[in-house]
N, C-alpha and C. Protein backbone atom coordinates (compact mmCIF):
# COMPACT_ATOMS: atom_id res chain seq x y z
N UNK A 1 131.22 -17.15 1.15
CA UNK A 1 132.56 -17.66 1.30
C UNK A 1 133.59 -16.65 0.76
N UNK A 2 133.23 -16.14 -0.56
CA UNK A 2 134.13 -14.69 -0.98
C UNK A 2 134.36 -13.98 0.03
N UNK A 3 133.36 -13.41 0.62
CA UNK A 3 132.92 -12.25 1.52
C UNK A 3 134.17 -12.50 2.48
N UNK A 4 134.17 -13.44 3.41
CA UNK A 4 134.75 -14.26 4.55
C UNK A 4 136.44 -14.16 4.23
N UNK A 5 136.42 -14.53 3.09
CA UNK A 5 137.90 -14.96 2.44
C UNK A 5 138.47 -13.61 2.68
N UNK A 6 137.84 -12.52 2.11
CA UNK A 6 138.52 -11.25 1.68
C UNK A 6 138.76 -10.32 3.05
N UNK A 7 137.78 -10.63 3.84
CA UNK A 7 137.72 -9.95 5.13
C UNK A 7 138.85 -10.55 5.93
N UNK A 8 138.98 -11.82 5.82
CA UNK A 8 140.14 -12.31 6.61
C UNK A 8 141.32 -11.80 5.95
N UNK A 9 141.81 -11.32 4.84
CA UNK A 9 143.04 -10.65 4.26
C UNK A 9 143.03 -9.77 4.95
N UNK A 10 141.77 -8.72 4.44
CA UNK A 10 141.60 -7.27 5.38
C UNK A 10 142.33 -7.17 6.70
N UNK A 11 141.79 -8.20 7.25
CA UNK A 11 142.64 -8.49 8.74
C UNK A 11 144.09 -8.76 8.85
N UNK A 12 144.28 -9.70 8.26
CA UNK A 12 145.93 -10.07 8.18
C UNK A 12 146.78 -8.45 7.18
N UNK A 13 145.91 -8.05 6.78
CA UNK A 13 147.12 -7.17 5.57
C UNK A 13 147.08 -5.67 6.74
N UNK A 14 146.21 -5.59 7.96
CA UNK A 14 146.28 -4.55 9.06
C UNK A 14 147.38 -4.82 10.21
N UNK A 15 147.93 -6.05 10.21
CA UNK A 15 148.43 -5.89 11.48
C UNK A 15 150.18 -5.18 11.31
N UNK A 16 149.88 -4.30 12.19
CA UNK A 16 151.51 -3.83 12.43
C UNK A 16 151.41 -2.44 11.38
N UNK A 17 150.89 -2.43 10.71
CA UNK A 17 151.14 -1.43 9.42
C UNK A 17 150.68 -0.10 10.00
N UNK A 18 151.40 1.13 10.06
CA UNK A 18 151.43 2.04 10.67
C UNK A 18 150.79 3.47 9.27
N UNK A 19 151.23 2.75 8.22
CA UNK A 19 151.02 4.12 7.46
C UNK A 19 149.94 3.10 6.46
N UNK A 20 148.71 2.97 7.22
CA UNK A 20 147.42 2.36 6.81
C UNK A 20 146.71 3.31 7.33
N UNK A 21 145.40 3.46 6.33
CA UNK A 21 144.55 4.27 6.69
C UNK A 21 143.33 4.05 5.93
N UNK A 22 142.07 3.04 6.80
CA UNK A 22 141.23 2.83 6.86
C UNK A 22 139.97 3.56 6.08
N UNK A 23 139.35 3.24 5.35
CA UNK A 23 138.25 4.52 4.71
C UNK A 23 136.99 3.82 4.71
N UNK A 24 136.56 2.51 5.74
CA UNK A 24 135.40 2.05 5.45
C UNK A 24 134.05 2.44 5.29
N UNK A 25 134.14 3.59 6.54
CA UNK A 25 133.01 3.95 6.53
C UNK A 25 132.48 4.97 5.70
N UNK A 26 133.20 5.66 4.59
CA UNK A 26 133.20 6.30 3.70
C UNK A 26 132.26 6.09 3.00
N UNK A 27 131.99 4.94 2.05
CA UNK A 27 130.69 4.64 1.17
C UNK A 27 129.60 4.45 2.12
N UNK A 28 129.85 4.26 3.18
CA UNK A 28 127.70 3.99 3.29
C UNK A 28 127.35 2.91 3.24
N UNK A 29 128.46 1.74 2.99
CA UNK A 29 128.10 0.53 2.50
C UNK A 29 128.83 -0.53 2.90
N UNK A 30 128.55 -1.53 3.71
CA UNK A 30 129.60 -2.60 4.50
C UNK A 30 130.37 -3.01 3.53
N UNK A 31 129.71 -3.84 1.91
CA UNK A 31 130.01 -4.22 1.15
C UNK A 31 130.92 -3.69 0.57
N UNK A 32 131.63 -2.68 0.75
CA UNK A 32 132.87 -1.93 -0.08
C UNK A 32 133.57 -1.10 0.81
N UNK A 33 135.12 -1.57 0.75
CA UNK A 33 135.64 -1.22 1.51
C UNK A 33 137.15 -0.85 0.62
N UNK A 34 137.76 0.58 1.33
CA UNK A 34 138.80 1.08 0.92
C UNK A 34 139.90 1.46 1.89
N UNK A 35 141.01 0.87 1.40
CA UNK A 35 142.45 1.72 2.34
C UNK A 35 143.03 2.71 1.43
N UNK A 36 143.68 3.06 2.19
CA UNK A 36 144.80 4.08 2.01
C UNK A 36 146.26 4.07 2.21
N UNK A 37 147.45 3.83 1.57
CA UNK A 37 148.60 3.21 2.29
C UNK A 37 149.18 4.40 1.83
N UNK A 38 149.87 5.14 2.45
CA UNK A 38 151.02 5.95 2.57
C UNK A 38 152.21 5.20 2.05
N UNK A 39 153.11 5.80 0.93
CA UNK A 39 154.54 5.82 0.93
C UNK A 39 154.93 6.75 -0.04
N UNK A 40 156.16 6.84 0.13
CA UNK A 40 157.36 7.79 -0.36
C UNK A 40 157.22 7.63 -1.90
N UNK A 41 156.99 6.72 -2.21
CA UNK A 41 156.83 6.72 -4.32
C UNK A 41 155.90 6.59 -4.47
N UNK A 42 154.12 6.81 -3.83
CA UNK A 42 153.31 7.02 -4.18
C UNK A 42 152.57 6.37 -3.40
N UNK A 43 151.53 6.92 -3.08
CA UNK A 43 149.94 6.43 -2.24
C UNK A 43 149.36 5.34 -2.80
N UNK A 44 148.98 4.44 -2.28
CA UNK A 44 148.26 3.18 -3.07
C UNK A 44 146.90 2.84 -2.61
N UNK A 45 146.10 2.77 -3.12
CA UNK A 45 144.62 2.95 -2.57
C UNK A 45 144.23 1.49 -2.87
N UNK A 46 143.69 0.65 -1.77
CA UNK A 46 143.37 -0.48 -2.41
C UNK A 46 142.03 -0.80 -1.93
N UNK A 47 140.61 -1.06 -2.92
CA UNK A 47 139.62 -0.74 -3.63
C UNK A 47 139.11 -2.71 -3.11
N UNK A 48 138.00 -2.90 -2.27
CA UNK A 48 137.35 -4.04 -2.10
C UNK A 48 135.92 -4.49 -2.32
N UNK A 49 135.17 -5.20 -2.94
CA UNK A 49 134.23 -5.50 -3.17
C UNK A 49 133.28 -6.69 -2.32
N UNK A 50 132.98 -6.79 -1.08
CA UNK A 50 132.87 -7.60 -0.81
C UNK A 50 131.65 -8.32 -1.00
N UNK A 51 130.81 -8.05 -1.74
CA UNK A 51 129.24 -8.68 -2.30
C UNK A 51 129.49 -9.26 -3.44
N UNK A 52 128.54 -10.41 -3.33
CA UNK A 52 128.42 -11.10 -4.52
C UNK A 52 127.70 -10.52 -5.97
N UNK A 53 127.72 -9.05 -5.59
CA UNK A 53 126.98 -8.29 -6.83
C UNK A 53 128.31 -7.42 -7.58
N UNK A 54 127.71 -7.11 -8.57
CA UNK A 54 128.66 -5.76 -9.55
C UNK A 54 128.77 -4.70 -9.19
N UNK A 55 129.49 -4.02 -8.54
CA UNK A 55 129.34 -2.44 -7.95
C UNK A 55 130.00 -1.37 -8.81
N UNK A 56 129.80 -0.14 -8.69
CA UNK A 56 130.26 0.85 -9.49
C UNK A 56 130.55 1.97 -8.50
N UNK A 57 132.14 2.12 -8.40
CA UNK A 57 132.49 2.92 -7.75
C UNK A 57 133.04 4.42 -8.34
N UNK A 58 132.53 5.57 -7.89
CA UNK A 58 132.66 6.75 -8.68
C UNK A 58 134.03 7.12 -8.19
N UNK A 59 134.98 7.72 -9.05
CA UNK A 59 136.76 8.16 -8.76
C UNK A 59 136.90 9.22 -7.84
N UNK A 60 136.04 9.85 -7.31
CA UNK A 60 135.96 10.65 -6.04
C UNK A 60 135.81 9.80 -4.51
N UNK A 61 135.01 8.58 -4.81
CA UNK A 61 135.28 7.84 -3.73
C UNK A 61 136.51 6.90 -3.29
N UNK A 62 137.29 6.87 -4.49
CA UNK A 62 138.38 6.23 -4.53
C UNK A 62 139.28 7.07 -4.06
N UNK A 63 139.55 8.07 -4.42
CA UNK A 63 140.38 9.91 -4.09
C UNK A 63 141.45 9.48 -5.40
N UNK A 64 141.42 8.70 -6.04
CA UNK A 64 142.67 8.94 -7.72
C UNK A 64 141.61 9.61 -8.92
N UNK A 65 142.22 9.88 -9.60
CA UNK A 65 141.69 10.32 -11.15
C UNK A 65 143.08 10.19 -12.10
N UNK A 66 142.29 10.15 -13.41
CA UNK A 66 142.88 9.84 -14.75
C UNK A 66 143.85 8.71 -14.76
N UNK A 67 145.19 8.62 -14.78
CA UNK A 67 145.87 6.88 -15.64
C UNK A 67 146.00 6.65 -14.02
N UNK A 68 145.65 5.20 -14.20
CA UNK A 68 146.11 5.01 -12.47
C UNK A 68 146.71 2.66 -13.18
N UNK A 69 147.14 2.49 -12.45
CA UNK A 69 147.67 1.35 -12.18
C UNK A 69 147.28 0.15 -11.23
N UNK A 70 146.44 -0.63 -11.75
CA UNK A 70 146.25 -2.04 -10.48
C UNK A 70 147.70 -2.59 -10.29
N UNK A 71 148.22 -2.47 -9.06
CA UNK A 71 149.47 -3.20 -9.09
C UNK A 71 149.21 -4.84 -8.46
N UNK A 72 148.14 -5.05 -8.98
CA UNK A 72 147.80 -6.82 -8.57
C UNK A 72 147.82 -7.26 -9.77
N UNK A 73 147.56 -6.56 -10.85
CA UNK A 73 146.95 -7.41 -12.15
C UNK A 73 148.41 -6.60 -13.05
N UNK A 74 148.85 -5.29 -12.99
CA UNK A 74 149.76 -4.86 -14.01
C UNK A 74 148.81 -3.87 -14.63
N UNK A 75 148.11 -4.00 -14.98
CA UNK A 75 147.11 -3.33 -16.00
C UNK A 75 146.77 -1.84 -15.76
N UNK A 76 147.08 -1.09 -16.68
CA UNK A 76 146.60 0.63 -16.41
C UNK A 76 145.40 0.98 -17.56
N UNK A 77 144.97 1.81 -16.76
CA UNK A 77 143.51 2.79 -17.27
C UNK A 77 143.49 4.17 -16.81
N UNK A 78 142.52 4.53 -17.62
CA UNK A 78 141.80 5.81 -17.25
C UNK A 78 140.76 5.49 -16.44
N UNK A 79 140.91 6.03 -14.81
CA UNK A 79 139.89 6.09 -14.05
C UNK A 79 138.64 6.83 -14.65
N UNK A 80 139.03 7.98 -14.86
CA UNK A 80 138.09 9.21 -15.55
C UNK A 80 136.81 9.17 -13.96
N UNK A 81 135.65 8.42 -14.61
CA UNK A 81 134.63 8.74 -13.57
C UNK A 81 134.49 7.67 -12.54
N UNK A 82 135.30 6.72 -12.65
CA UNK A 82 134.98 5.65 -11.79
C UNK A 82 134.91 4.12 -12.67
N UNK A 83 134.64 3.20 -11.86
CA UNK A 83 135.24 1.61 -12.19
C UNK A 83 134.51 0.56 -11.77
N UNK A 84 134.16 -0.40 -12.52
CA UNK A 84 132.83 -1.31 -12.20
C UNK A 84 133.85 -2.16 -11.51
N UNK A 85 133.78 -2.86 -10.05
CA UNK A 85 134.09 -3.87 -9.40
C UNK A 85 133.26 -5.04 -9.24
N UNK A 86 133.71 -6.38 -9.95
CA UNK A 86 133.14 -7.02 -10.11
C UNK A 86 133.13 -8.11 -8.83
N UNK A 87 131.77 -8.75 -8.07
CA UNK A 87 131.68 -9.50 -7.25
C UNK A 87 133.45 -9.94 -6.60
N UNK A 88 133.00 -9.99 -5.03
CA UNK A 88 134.11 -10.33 -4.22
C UNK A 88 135.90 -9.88 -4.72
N UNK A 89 136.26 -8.46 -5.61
CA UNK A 89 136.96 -8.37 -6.41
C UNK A 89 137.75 -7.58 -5.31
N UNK A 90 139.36 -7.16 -5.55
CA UNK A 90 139.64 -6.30 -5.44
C UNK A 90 141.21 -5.86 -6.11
N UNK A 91 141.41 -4.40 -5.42
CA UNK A 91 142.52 -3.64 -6.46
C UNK A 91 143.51 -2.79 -5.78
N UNK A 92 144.79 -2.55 -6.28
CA UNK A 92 145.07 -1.78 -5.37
C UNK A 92 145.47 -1.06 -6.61
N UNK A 93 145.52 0.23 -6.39
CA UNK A 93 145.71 1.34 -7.18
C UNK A 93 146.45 2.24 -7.20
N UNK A 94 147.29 2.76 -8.29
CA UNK A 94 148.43 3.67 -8.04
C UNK A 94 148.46 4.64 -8.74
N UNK A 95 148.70 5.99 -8.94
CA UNK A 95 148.54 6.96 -10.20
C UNK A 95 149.64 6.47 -11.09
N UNK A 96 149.41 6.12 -12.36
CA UNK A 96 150.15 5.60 -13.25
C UNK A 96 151.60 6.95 -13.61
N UNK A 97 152.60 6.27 -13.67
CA UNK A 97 153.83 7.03 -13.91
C UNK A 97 153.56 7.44 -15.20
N UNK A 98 154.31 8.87 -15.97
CA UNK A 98 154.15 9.35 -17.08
C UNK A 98 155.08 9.12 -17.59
């Protein structure tokens, strides 16, 4: 039912959007899925989990490194090597302002 839920966003958050850019097939893995949104104050990468398991995604598959920003939750970190995504989770991500 996670799975279902999140995929139907996936769908609704594609239509019309021109500076979207798709990266599914990137991992190797149905279960995790990444965009890419283009804009003018910064690229936003937003990071999906769609299994009911814990995944660990390395910061090269994401394409950010070091302070980055979930702009769903507020919360900033150090990417450094990558970020445990927890079941049906997801993020969108921004390089944190200095």
């Amino acid at each position: 039912q996670g799975r279902q839920l999140l995929l139907s966003v996936l769908s609704e958050t594609n239509r019309g959007d021109l500076d979207l850019v798709d990266r599914y097939d990137r991992y190797g893995d149905e279960n995790l899925r990444a965009r890419d949104r283009r804009h003018p104050a910064g690229d936003l990468v937003q990071v999906y989990n769609l299994s009911d398991a814990k995944r660990w995604v390395g910061a090269d598959e994401i394409g950010l490194s070091n302070a980055v920003t979930d702009v769903l939750t507020g919360s900033s970190f150090d990417l450094d090597e990558g970020m445990s995504l927890m079941p049906y989770s997801s993020h969108w991500l921004v390089r944190s302002r200095s």
